[in-house]
N, C-alpha and C. Protein backbone atom coordinates (compact mmCIF):
# COMPACT_ATOMS: atom_id res chain seq x y z
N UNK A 1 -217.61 -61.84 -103.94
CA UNK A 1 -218.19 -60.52 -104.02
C UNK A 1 -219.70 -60.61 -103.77
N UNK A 2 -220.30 -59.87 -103.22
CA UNK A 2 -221.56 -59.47 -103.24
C UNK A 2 -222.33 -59.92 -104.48
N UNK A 3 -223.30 -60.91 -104.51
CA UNK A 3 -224.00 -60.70 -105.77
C UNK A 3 -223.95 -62.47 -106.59
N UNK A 4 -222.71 -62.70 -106.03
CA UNK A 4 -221.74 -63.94 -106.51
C UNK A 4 -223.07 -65.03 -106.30
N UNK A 5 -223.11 -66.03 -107.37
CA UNK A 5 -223.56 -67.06 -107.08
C UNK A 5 -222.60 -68.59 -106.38
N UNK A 6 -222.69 -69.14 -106.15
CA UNK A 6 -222.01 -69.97 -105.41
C UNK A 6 -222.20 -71.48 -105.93
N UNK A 7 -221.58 -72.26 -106.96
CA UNK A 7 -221.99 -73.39 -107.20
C UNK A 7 -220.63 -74.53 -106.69
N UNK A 8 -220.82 -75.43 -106.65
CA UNK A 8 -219.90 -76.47 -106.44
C UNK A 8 -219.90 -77.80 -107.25
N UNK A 9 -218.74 -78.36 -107.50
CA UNK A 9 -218.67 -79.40 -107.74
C UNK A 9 -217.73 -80.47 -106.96
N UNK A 10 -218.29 -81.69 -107.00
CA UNK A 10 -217.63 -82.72 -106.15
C UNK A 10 -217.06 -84.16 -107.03
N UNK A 11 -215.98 -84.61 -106.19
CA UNK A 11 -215.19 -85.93 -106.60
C UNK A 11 -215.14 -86.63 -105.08
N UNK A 12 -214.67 -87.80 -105.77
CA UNK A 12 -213.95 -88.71 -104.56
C UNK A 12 -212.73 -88.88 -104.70
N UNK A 13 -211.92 -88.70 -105.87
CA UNK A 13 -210.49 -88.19 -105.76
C UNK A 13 -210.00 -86.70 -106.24
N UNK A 14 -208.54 -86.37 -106.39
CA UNK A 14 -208.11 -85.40 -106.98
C UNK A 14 -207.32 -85.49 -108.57
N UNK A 15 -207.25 -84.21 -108.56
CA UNK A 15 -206.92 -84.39 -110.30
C UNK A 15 -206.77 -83.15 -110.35
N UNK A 16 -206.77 -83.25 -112.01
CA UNK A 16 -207.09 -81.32 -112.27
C UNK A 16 -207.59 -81.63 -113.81
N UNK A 17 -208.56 -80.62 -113.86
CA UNK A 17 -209.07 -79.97 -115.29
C UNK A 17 -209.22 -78.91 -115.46
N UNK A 18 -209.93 -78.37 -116.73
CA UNK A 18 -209.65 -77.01 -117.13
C UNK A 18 -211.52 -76.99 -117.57
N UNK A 19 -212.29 -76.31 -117.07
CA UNK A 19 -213.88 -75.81 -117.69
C UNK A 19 -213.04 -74.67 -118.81
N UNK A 20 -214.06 -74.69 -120.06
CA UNK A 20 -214.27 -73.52 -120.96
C UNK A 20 -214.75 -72.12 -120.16
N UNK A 21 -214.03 -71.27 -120.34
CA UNK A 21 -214.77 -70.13 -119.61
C UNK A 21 -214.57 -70.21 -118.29
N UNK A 22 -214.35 -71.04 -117.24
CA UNK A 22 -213.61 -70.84 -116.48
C UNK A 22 -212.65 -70.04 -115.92
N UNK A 23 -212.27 -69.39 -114.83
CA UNK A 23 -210.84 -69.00 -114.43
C UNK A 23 -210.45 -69.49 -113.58
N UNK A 24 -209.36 -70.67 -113.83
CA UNK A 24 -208.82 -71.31 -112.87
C UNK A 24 -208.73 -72.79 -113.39
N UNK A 25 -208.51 -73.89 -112.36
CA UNK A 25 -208.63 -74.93 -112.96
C UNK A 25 -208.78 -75.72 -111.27
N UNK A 26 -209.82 -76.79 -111.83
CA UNK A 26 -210.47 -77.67 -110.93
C UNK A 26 -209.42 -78.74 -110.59
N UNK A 27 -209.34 -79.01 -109.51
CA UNK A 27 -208.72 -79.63 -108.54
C UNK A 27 -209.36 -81.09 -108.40
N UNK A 28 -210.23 -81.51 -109.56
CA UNK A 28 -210.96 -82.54 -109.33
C UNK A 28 -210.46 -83.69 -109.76
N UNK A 29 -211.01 -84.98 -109.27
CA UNK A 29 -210.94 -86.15 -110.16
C UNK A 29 -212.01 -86.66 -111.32
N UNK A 30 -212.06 -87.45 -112.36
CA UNK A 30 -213.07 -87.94 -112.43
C UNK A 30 -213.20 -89.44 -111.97
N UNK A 31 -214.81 -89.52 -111.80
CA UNK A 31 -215.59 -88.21 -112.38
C UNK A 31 -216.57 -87.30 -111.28
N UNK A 32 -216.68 -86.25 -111.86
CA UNK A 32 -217.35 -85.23 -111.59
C UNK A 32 -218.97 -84.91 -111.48
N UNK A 33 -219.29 -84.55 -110.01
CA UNK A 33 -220.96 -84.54 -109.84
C UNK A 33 -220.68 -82.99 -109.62
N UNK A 34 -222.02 -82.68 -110.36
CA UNK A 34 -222.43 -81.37 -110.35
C UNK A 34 -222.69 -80.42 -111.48
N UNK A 35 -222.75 -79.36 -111.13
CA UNK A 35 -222.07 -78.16 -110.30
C UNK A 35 -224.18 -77.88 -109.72
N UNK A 36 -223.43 -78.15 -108.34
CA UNK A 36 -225.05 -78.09 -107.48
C UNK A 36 -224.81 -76.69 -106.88
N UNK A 37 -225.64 -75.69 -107.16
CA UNK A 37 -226.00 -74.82 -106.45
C UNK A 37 -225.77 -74.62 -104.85
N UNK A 38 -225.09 -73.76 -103.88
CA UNK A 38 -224.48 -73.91 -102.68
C UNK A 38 -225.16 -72.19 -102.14
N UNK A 39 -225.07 -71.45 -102.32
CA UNK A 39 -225.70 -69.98 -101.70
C UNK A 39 -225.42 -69.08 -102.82
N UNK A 40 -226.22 -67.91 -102.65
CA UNK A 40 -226.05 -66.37 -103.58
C UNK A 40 -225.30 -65.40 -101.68
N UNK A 41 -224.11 -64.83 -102.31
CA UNK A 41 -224.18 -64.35 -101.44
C UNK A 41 -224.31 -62.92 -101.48
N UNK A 42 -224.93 -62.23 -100.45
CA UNK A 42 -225.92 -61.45 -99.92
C UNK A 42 -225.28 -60.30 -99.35
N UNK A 43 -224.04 -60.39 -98.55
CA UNK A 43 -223.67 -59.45 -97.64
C UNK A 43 -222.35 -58.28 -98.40
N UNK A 44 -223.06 -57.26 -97.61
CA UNK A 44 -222.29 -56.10 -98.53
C UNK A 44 -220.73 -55.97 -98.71
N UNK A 45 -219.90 -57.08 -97.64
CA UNK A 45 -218.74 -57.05 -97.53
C UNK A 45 -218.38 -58.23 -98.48
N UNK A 46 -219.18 -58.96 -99.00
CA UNK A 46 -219.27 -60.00 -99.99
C UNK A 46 -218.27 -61.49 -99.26
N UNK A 47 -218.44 -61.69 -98.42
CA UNK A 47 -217.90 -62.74 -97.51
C UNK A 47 -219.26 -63.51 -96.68
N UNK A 48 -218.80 -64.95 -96.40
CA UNK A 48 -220.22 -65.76 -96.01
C UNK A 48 -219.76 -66.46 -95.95
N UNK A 49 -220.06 -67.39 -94.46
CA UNK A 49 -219.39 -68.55 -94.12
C UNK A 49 -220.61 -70.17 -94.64
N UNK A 50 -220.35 -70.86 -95.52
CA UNK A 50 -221.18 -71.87 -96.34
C UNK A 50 -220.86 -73.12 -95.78
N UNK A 51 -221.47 -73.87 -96.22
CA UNK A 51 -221.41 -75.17 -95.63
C UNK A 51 -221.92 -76.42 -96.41
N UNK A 52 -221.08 -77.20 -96.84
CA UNK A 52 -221.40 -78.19 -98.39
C UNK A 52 -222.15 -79.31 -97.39
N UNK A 53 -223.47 -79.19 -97.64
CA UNK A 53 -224.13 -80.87 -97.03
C UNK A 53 -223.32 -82.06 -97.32
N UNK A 54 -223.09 -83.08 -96.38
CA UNK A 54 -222.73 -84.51 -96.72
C UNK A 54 -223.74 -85.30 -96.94
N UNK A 55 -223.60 -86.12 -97.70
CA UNK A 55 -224.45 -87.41 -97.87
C UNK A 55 -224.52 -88.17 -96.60
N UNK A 56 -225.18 -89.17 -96.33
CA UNK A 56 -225.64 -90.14 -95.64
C UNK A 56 -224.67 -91.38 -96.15
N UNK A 57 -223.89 -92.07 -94.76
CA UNK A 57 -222.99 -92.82 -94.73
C UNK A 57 -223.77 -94.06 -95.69
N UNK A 58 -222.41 -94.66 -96.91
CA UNK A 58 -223.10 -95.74 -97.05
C UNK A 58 -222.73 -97.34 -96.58
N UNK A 59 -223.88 -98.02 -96.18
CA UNK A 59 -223.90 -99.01 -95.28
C UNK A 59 -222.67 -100.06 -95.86
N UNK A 60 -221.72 -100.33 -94.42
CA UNK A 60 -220.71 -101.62 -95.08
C UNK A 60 -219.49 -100.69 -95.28
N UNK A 61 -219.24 -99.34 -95.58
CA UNK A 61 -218.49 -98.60 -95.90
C UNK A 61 -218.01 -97.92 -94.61
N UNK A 62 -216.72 -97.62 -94.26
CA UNK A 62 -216.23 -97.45 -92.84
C UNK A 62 -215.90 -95.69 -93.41
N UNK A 63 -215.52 -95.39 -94.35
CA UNK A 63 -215.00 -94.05 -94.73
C UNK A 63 -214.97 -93.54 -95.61
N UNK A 64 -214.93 -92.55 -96.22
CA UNK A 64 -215.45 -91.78 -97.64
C UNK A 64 -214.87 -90.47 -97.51
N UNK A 65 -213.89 -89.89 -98.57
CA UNK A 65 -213.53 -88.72 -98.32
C UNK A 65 -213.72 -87.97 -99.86
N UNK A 66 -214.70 -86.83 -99.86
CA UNK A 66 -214.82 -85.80 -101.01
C UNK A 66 -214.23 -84.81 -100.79
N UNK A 67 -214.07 -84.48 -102.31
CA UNK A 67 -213.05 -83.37 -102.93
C UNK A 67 -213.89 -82.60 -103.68
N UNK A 68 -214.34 -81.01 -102.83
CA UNK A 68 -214.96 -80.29 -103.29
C UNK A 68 -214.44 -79.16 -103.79
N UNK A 69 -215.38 -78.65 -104.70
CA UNK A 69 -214.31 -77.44 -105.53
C UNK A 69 -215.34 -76.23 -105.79
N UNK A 70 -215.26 -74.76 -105.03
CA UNK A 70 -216.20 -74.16 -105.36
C UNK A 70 -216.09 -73.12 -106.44
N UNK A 71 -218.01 -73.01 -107.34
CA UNK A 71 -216.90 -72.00 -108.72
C UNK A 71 -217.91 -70.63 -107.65
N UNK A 72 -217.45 -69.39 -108.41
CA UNK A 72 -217.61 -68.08 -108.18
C UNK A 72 -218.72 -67.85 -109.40
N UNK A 73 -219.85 -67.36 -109.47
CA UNK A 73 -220.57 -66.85 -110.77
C UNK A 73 -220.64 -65.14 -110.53
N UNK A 74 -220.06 -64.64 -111.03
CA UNK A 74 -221.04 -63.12 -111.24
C UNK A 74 -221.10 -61.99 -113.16
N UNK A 75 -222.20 -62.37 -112.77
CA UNK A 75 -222.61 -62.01 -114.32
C UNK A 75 -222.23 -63.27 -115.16
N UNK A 76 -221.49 -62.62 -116.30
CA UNK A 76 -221.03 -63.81 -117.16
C UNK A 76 -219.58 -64.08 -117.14
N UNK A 77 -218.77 -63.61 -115.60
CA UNK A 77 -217.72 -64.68 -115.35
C UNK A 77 -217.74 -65.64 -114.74
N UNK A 78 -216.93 -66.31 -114.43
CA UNK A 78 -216.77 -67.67 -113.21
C UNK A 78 -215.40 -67.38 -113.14
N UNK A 79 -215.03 -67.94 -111.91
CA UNK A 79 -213.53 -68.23 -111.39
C UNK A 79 -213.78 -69.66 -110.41
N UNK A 80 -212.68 -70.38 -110.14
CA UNK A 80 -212.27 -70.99 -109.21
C UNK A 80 -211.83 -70.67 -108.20
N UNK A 81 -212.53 -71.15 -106.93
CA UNK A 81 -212.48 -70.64 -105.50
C UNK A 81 -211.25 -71.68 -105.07
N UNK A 82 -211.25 -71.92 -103.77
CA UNK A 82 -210.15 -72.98 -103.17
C UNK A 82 -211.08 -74.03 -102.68
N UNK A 83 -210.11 -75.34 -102.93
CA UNK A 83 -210.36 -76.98 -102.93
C UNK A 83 -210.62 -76.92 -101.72
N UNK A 84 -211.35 -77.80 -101.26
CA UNK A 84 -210.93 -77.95 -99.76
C UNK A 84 -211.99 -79.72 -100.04
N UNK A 85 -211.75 -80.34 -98.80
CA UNK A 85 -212.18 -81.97 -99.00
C UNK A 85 -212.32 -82.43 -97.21
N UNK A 86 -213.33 -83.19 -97.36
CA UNK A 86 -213.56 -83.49 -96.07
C UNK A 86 -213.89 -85.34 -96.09
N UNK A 87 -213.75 -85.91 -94.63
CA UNK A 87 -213.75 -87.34 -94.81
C UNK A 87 -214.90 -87.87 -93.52
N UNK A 88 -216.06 -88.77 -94.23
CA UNK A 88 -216.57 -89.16 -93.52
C UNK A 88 -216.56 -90.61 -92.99
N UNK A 89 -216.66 -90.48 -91.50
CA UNK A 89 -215.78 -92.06 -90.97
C UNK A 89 -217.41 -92.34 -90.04
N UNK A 90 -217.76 -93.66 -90.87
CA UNK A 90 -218.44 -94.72 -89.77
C UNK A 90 -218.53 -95.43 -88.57
């Protein structure tokens, strides 16, 4: 929705947990980095195409695949958005 803050959190595997206050449940492994700030979105139709930065390959390492999970903020709810995970190859 319009207004929504946009935070994320990331793994290197999958799993599932449950946040307090939450709606939904994280798709994550542990353990868990974050929840880093990702966009406020802006547009009146409340849709926005985002884009989670990758890290910088680490040296000796041929592949790396994260499991990102985005939350929804507006006001004083949150929900769980959809998992999605991407793999970076050296």
């Amino acid at each position: 929705m319009q207004n929504d803050l946009v935070l994320f959190f990331v793994s290197t595997s999958g799993g599932f947990f449950a946040i307090h206050g939450l709606q939904g449940v994280l798709t994550l492994g542990l353990p868990v980095e974050g929840a880093f700030v990702l966009a406020s979105i802006t547009a009146p139709s409340g849709q926005a195409n985002l884009v989670a930065p990758a890290p910088p390959p680490v040296p000796g390492v041929t592949g790396f695949t994260f499991v990102l999970h985005p939350i929804f903020v507006n006001g004083a709810s949150a929900f769980a958005g959809s998992p999605s995970a991407f793999t970076l190859v050296q």
